[in-house]
PDB file of N, CA and C in Angstrom:
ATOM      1  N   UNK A   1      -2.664  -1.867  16.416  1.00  0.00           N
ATOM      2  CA  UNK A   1      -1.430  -2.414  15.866  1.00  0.00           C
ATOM      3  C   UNK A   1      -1.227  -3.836  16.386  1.00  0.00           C
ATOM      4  N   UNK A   2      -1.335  -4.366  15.572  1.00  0.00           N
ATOM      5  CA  UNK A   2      -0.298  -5.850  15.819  1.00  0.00           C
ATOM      6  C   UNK A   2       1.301  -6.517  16.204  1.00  0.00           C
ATOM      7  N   UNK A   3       1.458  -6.654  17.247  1.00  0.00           N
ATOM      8  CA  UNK A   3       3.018  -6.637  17.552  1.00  0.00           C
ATOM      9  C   UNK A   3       3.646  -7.604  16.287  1.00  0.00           C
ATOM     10  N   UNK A   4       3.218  -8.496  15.930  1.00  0.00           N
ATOM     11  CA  UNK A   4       4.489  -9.167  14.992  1.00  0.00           C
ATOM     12  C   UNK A   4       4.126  -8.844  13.365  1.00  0.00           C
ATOM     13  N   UNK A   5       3.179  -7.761  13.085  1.00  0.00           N
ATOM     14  CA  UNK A   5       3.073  -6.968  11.685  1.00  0.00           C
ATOM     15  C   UNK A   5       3.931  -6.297  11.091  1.00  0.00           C
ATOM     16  N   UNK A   6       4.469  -6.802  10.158  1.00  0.00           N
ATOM     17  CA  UNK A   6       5.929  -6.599   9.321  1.00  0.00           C
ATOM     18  C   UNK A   6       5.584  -4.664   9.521  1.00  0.00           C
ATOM     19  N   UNK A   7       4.275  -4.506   8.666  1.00  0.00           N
ATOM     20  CA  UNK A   7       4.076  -2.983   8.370  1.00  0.00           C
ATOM     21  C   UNK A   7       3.671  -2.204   9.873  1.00  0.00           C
ATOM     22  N   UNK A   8       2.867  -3.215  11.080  1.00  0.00           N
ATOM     23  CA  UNK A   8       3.140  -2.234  12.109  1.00  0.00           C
ATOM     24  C   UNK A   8       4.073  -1.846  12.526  1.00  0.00           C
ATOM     25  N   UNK A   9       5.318  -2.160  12.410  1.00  0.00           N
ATOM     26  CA  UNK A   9       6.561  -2.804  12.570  1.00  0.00           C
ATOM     27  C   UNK A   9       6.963  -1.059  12.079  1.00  0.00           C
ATOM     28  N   UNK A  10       7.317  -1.144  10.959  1.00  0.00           N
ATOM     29  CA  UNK A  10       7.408   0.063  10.221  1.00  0.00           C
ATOM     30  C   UNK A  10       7.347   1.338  10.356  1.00  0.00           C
ATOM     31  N   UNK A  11       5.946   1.137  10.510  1.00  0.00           N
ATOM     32  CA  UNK A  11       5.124   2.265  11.473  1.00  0.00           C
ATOM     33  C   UNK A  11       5.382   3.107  12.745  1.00  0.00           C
ATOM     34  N   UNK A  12       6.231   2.152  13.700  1.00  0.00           N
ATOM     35  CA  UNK A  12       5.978   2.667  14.892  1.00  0.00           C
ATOM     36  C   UNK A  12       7.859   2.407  15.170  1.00  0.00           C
ATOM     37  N   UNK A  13       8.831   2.501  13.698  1.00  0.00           N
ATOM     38  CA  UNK A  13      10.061   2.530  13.556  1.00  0.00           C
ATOM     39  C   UNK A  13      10.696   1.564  13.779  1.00  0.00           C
ATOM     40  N   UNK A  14      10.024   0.333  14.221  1.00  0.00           N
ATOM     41  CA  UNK A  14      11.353  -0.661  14.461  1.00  0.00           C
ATOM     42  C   UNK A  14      11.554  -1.780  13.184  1.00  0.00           C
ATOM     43  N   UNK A  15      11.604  -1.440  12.111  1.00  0.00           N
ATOM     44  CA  UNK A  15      11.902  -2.036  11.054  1.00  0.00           C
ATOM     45  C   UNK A  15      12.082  -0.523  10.013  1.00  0.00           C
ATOM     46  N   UNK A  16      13.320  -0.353   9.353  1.00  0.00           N
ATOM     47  CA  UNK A  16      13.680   0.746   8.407  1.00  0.00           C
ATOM     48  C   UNK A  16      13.051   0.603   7.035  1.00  0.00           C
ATOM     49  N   UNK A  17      12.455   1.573   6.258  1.00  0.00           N
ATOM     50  CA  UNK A  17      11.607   1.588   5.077  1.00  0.00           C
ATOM     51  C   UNK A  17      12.130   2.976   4.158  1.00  0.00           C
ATOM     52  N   UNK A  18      11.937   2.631   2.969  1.00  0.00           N
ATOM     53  CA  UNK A  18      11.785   4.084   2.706  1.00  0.00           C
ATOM     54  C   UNK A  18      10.696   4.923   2.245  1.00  0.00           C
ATOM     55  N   UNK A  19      10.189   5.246   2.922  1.00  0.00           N
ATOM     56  CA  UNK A  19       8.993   6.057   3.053  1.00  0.00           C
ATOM     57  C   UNK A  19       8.781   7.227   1.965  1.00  0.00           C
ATOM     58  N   UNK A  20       7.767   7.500   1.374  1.00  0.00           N
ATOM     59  CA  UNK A  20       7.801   8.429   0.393  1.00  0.00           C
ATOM     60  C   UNK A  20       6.711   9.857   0.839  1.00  0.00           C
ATOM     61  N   UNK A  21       6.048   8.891   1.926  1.00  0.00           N
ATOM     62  CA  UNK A  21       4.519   9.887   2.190  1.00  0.00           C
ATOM     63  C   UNK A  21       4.103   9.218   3.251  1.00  0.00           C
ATOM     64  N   UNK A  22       3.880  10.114   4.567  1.00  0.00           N
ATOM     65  CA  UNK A  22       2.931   9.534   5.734  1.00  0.00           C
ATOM     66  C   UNK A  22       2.313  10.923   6.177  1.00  0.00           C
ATOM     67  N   UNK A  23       1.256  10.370   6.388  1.00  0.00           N
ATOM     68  CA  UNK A  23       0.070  11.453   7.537  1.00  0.00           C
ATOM     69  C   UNK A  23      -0.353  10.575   8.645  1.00  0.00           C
ATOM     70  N   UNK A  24      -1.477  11.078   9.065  1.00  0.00           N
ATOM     71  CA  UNK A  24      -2.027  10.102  10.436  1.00  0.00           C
ATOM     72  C   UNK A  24      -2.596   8.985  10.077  1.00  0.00           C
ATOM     73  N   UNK A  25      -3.022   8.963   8.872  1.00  0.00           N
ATOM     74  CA  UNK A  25      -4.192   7.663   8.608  1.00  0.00           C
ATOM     75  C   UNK A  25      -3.153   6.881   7.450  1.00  0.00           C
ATOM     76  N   UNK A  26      -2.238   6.828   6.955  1.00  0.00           N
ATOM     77  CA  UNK A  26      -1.152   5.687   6.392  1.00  0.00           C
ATOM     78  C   UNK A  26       0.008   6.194   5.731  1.00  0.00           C
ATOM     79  N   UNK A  27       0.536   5.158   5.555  1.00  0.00           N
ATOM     80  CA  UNK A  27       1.848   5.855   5.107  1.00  0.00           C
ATOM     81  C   UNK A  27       2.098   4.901   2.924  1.00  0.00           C
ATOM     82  N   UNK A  28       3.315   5.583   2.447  1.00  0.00           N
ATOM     83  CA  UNK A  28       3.411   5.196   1.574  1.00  0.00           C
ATOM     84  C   UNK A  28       4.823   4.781   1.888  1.00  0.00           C
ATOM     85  N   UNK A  29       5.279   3.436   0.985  1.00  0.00           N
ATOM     86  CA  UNK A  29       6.476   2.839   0.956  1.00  0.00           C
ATOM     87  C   UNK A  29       6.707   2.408  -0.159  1.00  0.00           C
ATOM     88  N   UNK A  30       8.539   2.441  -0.322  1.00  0.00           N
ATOM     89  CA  UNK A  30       9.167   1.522  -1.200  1.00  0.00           C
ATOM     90  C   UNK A  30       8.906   0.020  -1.360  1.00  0.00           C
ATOM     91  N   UNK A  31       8.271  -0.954  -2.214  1.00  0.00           N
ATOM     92  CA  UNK A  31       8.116  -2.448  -1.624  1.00  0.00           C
ATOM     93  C   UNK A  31       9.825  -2.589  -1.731  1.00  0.00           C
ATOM     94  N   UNK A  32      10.115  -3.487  -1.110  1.00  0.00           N
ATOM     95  CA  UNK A  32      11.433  -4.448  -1.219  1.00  0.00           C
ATOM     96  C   UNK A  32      11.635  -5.411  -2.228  1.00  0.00           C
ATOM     97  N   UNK A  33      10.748  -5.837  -2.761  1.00  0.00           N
ATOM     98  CA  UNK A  33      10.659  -6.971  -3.268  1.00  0.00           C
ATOM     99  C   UNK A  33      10.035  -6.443  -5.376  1.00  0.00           C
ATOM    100  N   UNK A  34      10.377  -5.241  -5.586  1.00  0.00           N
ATOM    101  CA  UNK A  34       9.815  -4.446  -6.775  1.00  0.00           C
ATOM    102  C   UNK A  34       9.532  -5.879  -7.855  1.00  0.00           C
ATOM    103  N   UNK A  35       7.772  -5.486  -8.334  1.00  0.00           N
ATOM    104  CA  UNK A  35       7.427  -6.309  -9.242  1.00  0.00           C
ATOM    105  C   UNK A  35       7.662  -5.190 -10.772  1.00  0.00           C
ATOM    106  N   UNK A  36       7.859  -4.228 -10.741  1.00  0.00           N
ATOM    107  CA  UNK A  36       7.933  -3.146 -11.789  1.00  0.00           C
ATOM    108  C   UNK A  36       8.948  -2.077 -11.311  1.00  0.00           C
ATOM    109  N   UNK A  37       8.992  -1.306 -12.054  1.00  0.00           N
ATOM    110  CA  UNK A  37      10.209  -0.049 -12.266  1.00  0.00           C
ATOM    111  C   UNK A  37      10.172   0.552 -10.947  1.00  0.00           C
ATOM    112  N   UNK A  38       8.564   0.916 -10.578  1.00  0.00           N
ATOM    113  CA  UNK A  38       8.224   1.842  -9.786  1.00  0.00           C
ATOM    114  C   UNK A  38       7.087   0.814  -9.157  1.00  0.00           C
ATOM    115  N   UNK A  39       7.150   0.450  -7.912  1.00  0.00           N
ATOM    116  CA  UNK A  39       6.417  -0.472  -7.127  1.00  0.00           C
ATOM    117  C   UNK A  39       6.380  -0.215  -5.750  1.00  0.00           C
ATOM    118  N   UNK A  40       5.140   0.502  -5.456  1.00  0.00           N
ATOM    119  CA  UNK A  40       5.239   1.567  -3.738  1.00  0.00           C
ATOM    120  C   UNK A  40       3.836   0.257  -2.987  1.00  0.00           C
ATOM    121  N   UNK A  41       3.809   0.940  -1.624  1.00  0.00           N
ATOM    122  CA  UNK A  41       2.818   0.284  -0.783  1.00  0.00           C
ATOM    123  C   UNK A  41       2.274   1.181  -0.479  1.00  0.00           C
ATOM    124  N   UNK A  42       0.834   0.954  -0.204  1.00  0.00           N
ATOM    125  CA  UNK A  42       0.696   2.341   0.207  1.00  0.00           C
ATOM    126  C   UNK A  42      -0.289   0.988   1.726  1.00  0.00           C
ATOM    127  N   UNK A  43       0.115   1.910   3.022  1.00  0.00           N
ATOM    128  CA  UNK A  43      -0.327   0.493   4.189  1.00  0.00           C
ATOM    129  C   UNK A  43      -1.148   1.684   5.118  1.00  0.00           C
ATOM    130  N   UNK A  44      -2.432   1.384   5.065  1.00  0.00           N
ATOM    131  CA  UNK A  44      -3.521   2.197   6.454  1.00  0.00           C
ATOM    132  C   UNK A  44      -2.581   1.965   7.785  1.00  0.00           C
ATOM    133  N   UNK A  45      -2.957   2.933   8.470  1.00  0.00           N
ATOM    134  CA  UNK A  45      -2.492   2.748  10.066  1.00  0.00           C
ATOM    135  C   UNK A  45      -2.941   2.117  10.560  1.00  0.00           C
ATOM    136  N   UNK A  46      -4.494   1.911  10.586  1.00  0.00           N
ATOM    137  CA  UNK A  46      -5.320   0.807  10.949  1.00  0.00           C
ATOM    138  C   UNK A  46      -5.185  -0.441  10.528  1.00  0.00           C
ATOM    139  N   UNK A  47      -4.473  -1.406  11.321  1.00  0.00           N
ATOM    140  CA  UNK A  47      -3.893  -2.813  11.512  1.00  0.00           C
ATOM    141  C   UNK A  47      -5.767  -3.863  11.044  1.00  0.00           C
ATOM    142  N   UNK A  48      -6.263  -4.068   9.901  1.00  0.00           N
ATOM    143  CA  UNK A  48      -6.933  -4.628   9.730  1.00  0.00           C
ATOM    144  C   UNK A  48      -5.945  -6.030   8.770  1.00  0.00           C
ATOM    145  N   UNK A  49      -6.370  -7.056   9.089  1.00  0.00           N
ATOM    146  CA  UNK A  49      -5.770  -8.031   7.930  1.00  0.00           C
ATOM    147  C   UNK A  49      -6.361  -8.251   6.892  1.00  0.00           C
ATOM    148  N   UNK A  50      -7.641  -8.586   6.638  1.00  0.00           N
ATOM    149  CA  UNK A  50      -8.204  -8.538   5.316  1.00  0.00           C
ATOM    150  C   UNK A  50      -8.795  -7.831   5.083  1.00  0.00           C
ATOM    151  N   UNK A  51      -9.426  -7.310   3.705  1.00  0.00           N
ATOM    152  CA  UNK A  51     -10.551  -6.443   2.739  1.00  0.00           C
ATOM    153  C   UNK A  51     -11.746  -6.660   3.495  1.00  0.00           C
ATOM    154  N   UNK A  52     -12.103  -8.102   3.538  1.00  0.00           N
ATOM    155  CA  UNK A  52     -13.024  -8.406   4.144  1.00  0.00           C
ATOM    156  C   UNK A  52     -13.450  -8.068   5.403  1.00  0.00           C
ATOM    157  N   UNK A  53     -12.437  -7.659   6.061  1.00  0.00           N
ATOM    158  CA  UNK A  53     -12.553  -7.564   7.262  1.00  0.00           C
ATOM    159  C   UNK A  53     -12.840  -6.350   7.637  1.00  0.00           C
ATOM    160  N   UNK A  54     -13.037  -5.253   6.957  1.00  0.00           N
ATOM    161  CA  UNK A  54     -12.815  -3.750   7.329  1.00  0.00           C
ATOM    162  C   UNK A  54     -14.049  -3.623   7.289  1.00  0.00           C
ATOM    163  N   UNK A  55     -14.233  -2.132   8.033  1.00  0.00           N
ATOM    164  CA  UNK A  55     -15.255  -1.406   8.769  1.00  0.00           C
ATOM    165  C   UNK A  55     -15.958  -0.180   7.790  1.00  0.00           C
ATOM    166  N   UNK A  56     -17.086   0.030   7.611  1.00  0.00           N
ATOM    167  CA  UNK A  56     -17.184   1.456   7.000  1.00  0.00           C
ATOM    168  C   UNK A  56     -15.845   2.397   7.174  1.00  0.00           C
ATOM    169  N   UNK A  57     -15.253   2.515   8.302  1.00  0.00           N
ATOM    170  CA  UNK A  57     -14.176   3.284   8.278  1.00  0.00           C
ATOM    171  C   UNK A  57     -13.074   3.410   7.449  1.00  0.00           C
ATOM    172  N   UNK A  58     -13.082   1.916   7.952  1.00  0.00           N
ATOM    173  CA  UNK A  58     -12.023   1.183   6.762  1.00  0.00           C
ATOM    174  C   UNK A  58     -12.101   1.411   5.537  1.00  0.00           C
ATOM    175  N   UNK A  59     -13.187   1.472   5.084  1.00  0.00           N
ATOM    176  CA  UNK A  59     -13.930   1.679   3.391  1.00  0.00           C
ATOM    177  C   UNK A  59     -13.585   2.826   2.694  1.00  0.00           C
ATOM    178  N   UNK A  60     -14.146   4.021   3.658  1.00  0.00           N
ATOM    179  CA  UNK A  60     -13.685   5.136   3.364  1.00  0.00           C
ATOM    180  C   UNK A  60     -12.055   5.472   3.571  1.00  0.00           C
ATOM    181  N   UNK A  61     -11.112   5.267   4.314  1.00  0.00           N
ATOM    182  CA  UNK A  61      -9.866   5.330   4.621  1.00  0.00           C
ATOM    183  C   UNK A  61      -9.144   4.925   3.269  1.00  0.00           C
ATOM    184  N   UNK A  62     -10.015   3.778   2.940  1.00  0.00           N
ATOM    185  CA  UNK A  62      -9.397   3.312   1.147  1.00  0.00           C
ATOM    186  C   UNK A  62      -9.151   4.147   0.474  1.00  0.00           C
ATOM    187  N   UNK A  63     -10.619   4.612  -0.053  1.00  0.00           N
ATOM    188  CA  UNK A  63     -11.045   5.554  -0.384  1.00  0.00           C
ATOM    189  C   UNK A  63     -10.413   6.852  -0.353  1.00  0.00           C
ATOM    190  N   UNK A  64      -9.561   7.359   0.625  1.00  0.00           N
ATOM    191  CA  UNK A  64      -8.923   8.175   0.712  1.00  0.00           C
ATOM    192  C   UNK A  64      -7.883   8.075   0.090  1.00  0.00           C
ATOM    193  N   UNK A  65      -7.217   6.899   0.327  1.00  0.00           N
ATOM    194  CA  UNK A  65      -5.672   6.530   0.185  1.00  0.00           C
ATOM    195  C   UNK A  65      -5.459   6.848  -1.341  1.00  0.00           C
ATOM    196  N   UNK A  66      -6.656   6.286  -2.296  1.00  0.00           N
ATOM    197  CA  UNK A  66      -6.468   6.231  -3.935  1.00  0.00           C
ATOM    198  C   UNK A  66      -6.811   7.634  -4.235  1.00  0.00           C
ATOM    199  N   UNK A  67      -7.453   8.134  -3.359  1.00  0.00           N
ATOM    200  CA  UNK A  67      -7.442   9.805  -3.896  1.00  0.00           C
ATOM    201  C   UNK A  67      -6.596  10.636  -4.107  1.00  0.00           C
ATOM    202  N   UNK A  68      -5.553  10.111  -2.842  1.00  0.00           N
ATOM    203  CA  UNK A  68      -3.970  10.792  -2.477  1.00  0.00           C
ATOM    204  C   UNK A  68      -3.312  10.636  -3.694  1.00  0.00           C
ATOM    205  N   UNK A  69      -3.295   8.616  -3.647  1.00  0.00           N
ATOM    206  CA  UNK A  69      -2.406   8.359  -4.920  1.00  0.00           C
ATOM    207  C   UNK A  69      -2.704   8.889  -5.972  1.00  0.00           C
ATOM    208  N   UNK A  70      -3.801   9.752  -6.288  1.00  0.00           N
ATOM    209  CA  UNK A  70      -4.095  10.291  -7.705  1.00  0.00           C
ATOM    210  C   UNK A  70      -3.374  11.682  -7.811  1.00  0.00           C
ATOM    211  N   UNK A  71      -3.319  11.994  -6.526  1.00  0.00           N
ATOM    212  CA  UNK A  71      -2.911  13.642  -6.729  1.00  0.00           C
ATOM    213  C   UNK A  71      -1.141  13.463  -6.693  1.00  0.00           C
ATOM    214  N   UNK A  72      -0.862  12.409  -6.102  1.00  0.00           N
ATOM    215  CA  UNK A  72       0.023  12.631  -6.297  1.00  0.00           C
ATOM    216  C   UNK A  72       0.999  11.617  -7.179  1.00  0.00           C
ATOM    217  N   UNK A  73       0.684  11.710  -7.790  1.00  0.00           N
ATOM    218  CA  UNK A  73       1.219  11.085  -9.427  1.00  0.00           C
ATOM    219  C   UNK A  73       2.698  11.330  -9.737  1.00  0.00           C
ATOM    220  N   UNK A  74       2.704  12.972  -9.716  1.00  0.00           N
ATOM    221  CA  UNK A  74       4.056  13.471 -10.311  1.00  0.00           C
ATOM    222  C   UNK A  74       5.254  13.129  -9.247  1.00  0.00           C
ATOM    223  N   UNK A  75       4.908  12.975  -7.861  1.00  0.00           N
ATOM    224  CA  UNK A  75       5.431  13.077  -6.623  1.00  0.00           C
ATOM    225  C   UNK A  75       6.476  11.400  -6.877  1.00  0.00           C
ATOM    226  N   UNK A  76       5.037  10.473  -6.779  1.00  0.00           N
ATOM    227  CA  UNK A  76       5.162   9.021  -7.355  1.00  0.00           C
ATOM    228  C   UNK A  76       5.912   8.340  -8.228  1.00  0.00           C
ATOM    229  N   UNK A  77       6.066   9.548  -9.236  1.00  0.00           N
ATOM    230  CA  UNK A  77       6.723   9.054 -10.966  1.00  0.00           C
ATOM    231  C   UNK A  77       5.627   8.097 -11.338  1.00  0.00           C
ATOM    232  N   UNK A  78       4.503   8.489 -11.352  1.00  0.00           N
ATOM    233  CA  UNK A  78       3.424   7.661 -11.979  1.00  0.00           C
ATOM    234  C   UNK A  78       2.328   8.100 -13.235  1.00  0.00           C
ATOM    235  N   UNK A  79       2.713   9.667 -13.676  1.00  0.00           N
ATOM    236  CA  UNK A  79       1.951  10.332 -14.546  1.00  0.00           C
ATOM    237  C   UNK A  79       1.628   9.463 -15.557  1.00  0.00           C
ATOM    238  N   UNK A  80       2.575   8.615 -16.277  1.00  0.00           N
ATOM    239  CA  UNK A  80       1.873   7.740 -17.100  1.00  0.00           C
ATOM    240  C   UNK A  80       1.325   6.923 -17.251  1.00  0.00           C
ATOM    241  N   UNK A  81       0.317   6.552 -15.967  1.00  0.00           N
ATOM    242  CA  UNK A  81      -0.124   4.945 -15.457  1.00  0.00           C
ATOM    243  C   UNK A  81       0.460   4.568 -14.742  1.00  0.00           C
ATOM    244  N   UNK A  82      -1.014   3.872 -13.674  1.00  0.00           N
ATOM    245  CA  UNK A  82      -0.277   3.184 -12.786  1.00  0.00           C
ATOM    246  C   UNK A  82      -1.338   1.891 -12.429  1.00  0.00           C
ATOM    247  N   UNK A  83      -1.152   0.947 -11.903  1.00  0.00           N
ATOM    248  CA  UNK A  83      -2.178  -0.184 -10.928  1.00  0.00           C
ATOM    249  C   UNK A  83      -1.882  -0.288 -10.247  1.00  0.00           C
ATOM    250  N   UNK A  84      -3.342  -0.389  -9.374  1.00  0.00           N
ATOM    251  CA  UNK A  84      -3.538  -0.707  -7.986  1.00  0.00           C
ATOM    252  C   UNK A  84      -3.680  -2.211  -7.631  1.00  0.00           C
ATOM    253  N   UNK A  85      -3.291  -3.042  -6.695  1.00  0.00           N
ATOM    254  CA  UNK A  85      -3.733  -3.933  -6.429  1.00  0.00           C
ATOM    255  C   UNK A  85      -3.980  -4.350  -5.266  1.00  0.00           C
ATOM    256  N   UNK A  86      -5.037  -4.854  -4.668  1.00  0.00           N
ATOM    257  CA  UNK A  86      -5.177  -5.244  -3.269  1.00  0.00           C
ATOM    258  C   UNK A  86      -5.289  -6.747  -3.347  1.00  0.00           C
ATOM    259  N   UNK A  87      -4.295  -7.359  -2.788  1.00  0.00           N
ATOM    260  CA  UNK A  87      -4.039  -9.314  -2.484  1.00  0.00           C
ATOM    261  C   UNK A  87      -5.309  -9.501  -1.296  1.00  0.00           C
ATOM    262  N   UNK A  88      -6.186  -9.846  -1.703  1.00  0.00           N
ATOM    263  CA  UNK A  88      -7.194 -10.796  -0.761  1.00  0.00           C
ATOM    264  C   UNK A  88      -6.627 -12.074  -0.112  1.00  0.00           C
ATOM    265  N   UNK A  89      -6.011 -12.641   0.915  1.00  0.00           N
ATOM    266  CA  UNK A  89      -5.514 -13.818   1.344  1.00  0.00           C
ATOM    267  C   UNK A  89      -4.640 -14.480   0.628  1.00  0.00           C
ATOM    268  N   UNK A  90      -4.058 -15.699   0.849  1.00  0.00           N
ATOM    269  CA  UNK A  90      -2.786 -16.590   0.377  1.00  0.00           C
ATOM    270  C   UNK A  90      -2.954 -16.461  -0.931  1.00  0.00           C
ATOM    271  N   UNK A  91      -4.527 -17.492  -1.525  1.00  0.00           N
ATOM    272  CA  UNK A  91      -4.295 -18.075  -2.380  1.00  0.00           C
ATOM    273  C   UNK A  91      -4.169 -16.665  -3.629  1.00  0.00           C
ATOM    274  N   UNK A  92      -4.466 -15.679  -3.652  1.00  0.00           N
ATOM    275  CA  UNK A  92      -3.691 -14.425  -4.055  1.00  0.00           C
ATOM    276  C   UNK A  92      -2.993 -13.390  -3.989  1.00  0.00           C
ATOM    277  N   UNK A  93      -1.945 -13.843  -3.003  1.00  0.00           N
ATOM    278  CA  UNK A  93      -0.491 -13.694  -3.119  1.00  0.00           C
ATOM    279  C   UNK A  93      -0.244 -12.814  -1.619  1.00  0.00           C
ATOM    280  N   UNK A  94      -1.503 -12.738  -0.910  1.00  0.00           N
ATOM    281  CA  UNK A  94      -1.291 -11.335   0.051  1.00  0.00           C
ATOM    282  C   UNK A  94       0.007 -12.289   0.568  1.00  0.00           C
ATOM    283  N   UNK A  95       0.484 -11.690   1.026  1.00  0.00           N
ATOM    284  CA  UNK A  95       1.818 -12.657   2.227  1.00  0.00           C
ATOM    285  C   UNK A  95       1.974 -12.173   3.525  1.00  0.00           C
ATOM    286  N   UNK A  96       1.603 -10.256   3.880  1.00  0.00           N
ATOM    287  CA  UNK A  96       1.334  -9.945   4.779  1.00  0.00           C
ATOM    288  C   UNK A  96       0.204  -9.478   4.952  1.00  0.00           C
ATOM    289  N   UNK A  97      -0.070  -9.972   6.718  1.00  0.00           N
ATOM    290  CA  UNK A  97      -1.820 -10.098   6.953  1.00  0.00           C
ATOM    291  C   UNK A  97      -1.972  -8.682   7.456  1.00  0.00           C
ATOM    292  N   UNK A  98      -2.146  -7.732   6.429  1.00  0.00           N
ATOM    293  CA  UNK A  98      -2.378  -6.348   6.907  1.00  0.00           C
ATOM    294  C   UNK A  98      -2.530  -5.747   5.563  1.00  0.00           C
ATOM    295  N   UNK A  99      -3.827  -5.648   5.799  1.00  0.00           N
ATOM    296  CA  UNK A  99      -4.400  -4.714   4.300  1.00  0.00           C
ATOM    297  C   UNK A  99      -3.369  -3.254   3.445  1.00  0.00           C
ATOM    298  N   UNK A 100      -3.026  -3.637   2.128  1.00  0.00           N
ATOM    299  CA  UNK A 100      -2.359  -2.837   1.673  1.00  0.00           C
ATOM    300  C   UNK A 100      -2.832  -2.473   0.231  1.00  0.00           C
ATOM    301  N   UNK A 101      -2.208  -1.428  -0.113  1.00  0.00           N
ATOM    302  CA  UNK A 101      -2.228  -1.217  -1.602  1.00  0.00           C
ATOM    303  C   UNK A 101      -0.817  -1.268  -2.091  1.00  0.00           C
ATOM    304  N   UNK A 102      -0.843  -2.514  -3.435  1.00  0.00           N
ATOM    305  CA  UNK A 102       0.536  -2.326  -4.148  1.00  0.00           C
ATOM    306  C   UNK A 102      -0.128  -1.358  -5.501  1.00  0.00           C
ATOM    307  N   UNK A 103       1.093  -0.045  -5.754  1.00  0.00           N
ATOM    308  CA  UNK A 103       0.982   0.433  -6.778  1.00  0.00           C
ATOM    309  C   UNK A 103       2.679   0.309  -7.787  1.00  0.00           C
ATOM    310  N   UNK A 104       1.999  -0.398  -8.807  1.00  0.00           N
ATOM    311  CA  UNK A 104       3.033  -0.379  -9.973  1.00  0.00           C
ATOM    312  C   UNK A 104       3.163   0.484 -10.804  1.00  0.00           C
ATOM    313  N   UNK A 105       3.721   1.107 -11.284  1.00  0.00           N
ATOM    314  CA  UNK A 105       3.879   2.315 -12.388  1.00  0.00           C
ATOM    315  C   UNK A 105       5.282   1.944 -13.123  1.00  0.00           C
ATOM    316  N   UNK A 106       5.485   3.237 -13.834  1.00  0.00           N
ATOM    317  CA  UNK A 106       7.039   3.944 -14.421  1.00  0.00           C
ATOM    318  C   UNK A 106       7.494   3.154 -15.516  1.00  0.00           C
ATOM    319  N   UNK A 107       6.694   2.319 -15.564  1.00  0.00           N
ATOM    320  CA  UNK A 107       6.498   1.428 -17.379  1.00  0.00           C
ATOM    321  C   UNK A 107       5.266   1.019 -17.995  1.00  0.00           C
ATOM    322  N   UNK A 108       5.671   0.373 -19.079  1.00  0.00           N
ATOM    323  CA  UNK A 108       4.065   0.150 -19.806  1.00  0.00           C
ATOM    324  C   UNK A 108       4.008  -1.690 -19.201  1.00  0.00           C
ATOM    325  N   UNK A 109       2.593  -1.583 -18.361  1.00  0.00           N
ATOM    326  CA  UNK A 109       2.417  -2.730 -17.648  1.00  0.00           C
ATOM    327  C   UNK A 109       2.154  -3.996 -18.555  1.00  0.00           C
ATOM    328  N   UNK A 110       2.240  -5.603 -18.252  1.00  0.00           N
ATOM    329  CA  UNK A 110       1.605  -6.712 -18.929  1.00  0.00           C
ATOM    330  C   UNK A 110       0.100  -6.438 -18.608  1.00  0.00           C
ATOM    331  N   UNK A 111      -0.481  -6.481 -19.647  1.00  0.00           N
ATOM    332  CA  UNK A 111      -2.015  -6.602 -19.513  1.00  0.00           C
ATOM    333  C   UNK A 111      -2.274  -7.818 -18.190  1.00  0.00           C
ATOM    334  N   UNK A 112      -3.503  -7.438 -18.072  1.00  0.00           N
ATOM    335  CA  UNK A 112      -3.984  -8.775 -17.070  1.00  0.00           C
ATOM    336  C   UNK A 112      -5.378  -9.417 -16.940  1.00  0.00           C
TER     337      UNK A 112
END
């Protein structure tokens, strides 16, 4: 964990979220900042900052995370579609340096 990481922050309670889903290896959140109807985070426990930067572990931990998000769809309000997106650094949009997944759902998205 990183002491000044908005999402370690989160994690370990000293910043309030609303949480939809946590186990040991990440949790799921409300974003603050909703780009769509339905706009969650889903943030590893493991404090890595970039894509780039992660470990086989890391890889698979992904890997996990989108499996979850699949099963749990109905949980989500996402049965009818959803996107994933992972921000690689500034110049595409990450803003916090801690690897995440934004998932948008609960409408019909702008193409991209």
């Amino acid at each position: 964990m990183m002491e000044d990481c908005v999402f370690c922050k989160i994690r370990k309670g000293e910043l309030t979220s609303s949480k939809l889903y946590e186990d040991d290896d990440f949790m799921i959140i409300k974003d603050i900042n909703p780009q769509a109807k339905i706009h969650l985070i889903a943030i590893p426990h493991m404090h890595v900052p970039y894509i780039d930067m992660m470990t086989e572990e890391g890889a698979l931990l992904l890997g996990k995370i989108m499996s979850k998000i699949s099963h749990m769809q109905e949980e989500l309000g996402i049965t009818e579609g959803y996107r994933l997106i992972i921000n690689q650094g500034e110049n595409a949009g990450q803003t916090v340096g801690h690897v995440h997944i934004h998932i948008l759902g609960g409408e019909k998205l702008d193409e991209i």
